[in-house]
N, C-alpha and C. Protein backbone atom coordinates (compact mmCIF):
# COMPACT_ATOMS: atom_id res chain seq x y z
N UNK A 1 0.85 -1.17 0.00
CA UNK A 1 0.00 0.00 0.00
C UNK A 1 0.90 1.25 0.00
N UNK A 2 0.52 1.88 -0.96
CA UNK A 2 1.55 3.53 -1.09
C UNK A 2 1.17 4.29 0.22
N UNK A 3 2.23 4.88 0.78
CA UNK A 3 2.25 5.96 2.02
C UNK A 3 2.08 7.01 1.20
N UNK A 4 1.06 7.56 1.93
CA UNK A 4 1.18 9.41 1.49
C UNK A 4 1.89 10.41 1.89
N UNK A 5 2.25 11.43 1.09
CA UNK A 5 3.54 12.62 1.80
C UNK A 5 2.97 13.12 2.55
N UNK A 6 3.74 13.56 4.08
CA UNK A 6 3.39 14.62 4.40
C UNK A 6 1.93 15.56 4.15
N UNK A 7 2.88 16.39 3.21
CA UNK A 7 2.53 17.64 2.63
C UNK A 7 0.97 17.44 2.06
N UNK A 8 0.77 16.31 1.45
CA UNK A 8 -0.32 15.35 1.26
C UNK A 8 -2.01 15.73 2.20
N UNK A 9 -1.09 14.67 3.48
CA UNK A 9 -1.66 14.53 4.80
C UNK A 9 -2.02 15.68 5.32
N UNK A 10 -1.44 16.45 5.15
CA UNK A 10 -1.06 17.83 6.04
C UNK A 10 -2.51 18.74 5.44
N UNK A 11 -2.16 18.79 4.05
CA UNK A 11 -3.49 19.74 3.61
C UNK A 11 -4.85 18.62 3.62
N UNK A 12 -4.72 17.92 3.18
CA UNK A 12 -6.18 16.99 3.65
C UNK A 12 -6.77 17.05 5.02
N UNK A 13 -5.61 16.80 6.14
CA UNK A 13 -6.07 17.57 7.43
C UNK A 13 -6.79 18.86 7.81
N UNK A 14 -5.88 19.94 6.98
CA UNK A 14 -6.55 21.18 6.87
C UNK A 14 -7.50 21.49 6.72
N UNK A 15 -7.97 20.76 5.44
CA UNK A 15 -9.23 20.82 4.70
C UNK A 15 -10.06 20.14 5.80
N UNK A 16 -10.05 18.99 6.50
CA UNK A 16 -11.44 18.21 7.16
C UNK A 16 -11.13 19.28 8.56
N UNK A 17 -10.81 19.92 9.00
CA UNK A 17 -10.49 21.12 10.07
C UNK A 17 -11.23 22.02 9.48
N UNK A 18 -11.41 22.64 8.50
CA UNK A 18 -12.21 23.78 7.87
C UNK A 18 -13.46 23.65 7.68
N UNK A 19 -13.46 22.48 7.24
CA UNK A 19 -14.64 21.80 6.80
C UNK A 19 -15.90 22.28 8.27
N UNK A 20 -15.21 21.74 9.52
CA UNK A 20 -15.74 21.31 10.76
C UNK A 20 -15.76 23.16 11.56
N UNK A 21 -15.34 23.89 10.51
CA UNK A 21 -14.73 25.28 11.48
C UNK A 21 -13.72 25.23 12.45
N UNK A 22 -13.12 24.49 13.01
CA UNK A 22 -11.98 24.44 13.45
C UNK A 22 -10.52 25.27 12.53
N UNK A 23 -9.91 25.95 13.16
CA UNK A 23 -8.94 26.93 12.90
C UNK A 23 -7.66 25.95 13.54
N UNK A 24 -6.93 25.89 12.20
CA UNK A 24 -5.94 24.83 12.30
C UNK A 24 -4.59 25.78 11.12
N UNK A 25 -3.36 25.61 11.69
CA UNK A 25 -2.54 26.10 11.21
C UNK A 25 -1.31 25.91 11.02
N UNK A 26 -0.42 25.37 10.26
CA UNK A 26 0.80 24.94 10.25
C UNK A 26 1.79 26.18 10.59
N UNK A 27 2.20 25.68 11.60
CA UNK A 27 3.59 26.17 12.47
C UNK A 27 5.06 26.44 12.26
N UNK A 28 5.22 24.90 11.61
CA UNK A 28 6.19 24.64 11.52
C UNK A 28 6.42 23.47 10.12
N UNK A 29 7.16 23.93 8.92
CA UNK A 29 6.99 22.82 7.70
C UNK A 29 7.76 22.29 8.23
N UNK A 30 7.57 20.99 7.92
CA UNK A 30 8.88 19.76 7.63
C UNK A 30 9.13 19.59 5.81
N UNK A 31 9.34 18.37 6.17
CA UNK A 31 9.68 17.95 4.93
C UNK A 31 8.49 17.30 4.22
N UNK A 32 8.09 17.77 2.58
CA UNK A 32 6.85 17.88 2.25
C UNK A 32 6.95 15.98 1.88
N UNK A 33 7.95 15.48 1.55
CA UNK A 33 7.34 13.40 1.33
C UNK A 33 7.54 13.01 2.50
N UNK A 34 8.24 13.04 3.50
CA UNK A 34 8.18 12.08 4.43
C UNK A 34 8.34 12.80 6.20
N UNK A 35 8.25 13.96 6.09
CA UNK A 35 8.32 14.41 7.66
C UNK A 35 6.94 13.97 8.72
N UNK A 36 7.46 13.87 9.82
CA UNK A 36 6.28 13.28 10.65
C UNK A 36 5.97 14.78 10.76
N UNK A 37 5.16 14.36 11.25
CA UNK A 37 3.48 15.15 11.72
C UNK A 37 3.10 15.05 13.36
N UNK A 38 3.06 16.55 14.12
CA UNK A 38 2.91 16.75 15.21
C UNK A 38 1.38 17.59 15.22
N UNK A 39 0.77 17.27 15.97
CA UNK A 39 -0.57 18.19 16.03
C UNK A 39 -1.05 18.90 17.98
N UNK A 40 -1.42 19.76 17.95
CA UNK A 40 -1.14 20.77 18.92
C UNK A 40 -2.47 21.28 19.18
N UNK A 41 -2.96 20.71 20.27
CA UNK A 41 -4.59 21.02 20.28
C UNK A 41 -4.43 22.66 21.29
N UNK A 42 -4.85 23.40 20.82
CA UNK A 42 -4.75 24.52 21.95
C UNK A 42 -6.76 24.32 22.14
N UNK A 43 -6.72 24.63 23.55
CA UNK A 43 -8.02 25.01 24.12
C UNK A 43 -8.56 25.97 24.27
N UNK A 44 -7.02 27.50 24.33
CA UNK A 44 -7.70 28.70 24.65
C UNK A 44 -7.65 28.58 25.77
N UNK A 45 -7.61 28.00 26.63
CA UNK A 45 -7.80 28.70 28.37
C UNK A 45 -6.52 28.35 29.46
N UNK A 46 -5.25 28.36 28.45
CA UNK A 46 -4.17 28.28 28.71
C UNK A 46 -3.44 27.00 28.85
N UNK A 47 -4.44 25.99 28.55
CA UNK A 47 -4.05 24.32 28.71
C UNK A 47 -3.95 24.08 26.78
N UNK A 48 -2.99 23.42 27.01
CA UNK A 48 -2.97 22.30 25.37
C UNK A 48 -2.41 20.83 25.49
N UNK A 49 -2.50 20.52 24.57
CA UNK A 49 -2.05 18.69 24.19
C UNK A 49 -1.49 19.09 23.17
N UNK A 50 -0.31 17.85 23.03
CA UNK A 50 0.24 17.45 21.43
C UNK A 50 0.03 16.28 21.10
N UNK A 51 0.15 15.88 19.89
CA UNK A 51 -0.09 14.28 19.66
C UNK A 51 0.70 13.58 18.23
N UNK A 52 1.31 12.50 18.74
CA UNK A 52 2.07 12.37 16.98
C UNK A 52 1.81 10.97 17.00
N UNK A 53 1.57 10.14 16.04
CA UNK A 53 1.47 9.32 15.43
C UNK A 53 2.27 8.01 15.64
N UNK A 54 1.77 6.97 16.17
CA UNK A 54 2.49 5.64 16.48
C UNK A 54 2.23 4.84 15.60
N UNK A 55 3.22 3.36 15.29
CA UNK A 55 2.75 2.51 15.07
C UNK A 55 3.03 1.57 15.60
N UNK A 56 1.68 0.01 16.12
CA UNK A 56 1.94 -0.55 16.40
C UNK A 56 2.30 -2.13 15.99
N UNK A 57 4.02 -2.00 16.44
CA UNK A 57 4.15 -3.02 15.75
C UNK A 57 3.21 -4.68 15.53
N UNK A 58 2.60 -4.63 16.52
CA UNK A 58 2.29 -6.31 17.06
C UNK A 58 0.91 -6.41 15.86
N UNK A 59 0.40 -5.04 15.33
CA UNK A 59 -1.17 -5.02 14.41
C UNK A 59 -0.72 -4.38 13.18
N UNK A 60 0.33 -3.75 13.11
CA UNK A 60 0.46 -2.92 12.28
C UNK A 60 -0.30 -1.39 11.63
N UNK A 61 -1.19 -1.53 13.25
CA UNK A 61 -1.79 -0.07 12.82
C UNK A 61 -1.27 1.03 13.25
N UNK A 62 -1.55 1.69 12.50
CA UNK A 62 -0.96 3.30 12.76
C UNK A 62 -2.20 4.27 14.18
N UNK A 63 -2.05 4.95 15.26
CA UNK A 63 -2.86 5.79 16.04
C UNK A 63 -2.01 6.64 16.41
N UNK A 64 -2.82 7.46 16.51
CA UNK A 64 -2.38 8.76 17.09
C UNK A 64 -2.24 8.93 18.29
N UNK A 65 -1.47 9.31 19.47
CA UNK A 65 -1.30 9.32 20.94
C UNK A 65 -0.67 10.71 21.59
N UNK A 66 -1.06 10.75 23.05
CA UNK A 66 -0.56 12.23 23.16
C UNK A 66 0.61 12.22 23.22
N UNK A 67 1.22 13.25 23.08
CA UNK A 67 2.78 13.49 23.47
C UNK A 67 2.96 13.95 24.68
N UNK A 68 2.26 15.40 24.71
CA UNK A 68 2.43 16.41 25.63
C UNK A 68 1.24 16.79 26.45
N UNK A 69 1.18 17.08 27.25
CA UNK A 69 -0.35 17.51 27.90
C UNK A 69 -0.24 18.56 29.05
N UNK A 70 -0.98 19.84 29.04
CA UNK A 70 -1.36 20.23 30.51
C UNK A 70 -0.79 22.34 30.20
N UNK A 71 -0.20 22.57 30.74
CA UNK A 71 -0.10 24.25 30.68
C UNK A 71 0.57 24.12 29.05
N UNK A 72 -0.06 25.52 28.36
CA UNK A 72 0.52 25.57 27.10
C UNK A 72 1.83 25.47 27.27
N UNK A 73 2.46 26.66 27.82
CA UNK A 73 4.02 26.73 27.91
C UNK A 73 4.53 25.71 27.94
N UNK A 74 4.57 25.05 28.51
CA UNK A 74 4.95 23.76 28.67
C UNK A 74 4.85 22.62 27.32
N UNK A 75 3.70 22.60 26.92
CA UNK A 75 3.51 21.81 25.44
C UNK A 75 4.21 22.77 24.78
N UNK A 76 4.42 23.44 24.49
CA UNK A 76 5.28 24.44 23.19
C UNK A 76 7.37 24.09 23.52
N UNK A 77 7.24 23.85 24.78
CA UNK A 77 8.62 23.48 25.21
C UNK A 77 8.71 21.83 25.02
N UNK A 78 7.69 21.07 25.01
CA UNK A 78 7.88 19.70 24.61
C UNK A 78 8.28 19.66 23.06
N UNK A 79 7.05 20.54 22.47
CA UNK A 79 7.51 20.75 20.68
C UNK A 79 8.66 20.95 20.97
N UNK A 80 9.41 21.61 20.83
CA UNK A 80 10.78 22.63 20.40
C UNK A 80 11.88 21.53 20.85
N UNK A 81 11.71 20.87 22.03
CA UNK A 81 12.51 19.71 21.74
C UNK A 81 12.61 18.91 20.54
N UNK A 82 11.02 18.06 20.25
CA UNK A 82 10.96 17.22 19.42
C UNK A 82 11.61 18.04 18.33
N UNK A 83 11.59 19.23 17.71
CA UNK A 83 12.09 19.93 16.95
C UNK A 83 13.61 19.93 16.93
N UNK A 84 13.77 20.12 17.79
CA UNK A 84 15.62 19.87 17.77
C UNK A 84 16.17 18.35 17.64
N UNK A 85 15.26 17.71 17.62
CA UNK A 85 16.17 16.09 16.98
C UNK A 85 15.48 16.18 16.21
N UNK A 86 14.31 16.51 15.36
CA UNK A 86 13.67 16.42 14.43
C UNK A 86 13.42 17.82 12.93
N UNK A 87 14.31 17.91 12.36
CA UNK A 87 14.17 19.48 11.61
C UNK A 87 13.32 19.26 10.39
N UNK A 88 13.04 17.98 10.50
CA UNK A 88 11.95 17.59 8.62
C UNK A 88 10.59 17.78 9.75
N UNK A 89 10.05 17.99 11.05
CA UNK A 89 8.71 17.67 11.67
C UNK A 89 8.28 18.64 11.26
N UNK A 90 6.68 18.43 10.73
CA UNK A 90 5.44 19.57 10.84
C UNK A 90 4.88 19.96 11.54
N UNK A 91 4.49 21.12 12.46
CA UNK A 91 3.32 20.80 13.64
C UNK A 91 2.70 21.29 13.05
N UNK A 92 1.17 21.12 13.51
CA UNK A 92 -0.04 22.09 13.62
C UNK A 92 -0.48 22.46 14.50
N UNK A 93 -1.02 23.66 14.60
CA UNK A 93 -1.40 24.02 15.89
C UNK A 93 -2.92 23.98 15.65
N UNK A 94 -4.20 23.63 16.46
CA UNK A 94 -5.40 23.56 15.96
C UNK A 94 -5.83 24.47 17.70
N UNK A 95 -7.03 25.79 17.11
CA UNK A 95 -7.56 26.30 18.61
C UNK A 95 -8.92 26.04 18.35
N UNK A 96 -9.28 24.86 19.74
CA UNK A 96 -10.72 24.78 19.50
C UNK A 96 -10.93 24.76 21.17
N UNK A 97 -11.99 25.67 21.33
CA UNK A 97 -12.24 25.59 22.78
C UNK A 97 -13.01 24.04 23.39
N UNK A 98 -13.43 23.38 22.00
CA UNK A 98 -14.47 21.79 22.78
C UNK A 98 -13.68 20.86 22.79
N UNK A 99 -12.04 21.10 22.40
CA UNK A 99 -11.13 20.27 22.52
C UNK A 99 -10.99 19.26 21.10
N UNK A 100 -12.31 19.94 20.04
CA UNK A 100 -12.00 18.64 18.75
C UNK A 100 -10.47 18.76 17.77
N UNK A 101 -10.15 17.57 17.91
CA UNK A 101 -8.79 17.34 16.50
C UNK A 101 -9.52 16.73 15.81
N UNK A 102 -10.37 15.92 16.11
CA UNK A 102 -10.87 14.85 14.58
C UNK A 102 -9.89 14.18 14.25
N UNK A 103 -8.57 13.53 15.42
CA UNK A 103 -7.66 12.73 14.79
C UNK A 103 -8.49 11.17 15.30
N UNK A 104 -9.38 11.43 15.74
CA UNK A 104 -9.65 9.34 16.15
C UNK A 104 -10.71 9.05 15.06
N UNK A 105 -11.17 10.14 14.07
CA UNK A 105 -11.68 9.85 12.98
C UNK A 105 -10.92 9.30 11.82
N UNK A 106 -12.29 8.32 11.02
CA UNK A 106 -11.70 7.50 10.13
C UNK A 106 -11.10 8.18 8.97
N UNK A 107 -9.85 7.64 8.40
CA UNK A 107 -9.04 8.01 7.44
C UNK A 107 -7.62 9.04 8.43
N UNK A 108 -7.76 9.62 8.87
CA UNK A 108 -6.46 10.06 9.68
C UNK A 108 -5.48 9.39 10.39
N UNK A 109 -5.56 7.99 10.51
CA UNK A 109 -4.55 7.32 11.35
C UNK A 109 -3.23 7.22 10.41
């Protein structure tokens, strides 16, 4: 089965974020065929999550899981790490006050 780029993923995301009114915004490019993908739920009331993409070996499925969780500052200092071993990563930052990513929806894993 062909993997999709990035850059691919990235605007198809965008698009089902717009779609829903959710205000979603890339942060940070990676690399448009193969950079992972970080996503950055802000809430607005000074708390956020991050979340990047696992796979598991034992099923071979791909889910999404948190990274980071709890005072923004803090999630923006978890990014900037992953960023420094990682210079191809994308984030997005998405601000929704009801907390939706629409990443446990079908087709995004």
């Amino acid at each position: 089965m062909p993997r999709l780029t990035a850059r691919f993923w990235v605007d198809a995301y965008l698009a089902r974020l717009r779609f829903q009114d959710i205000p979603g915004f890339v942060t940070a490019h990676g690399d448009d065929t193969a950079g992972a993908v970080l996503v950055k739920l802000n809430t607005l009331d000074g708390q956020a999550q991050s979340f990047h993409r696992s796979y598991d070996l034992m099923s071979g499925a791909r889910k999404w899981i948190e990274h980071a969780s709890g005072v923004e500052a803090d999630v923006d200092a978890a990014i900037g790490r992953q960023q420094e071993f990682d210079p191809d990563l994308w984030v997005i930052e998405i601000e929704d006050r009801a907390g939706r990513h629409l990443l446990d929806e079908p087709g995004l894993e």
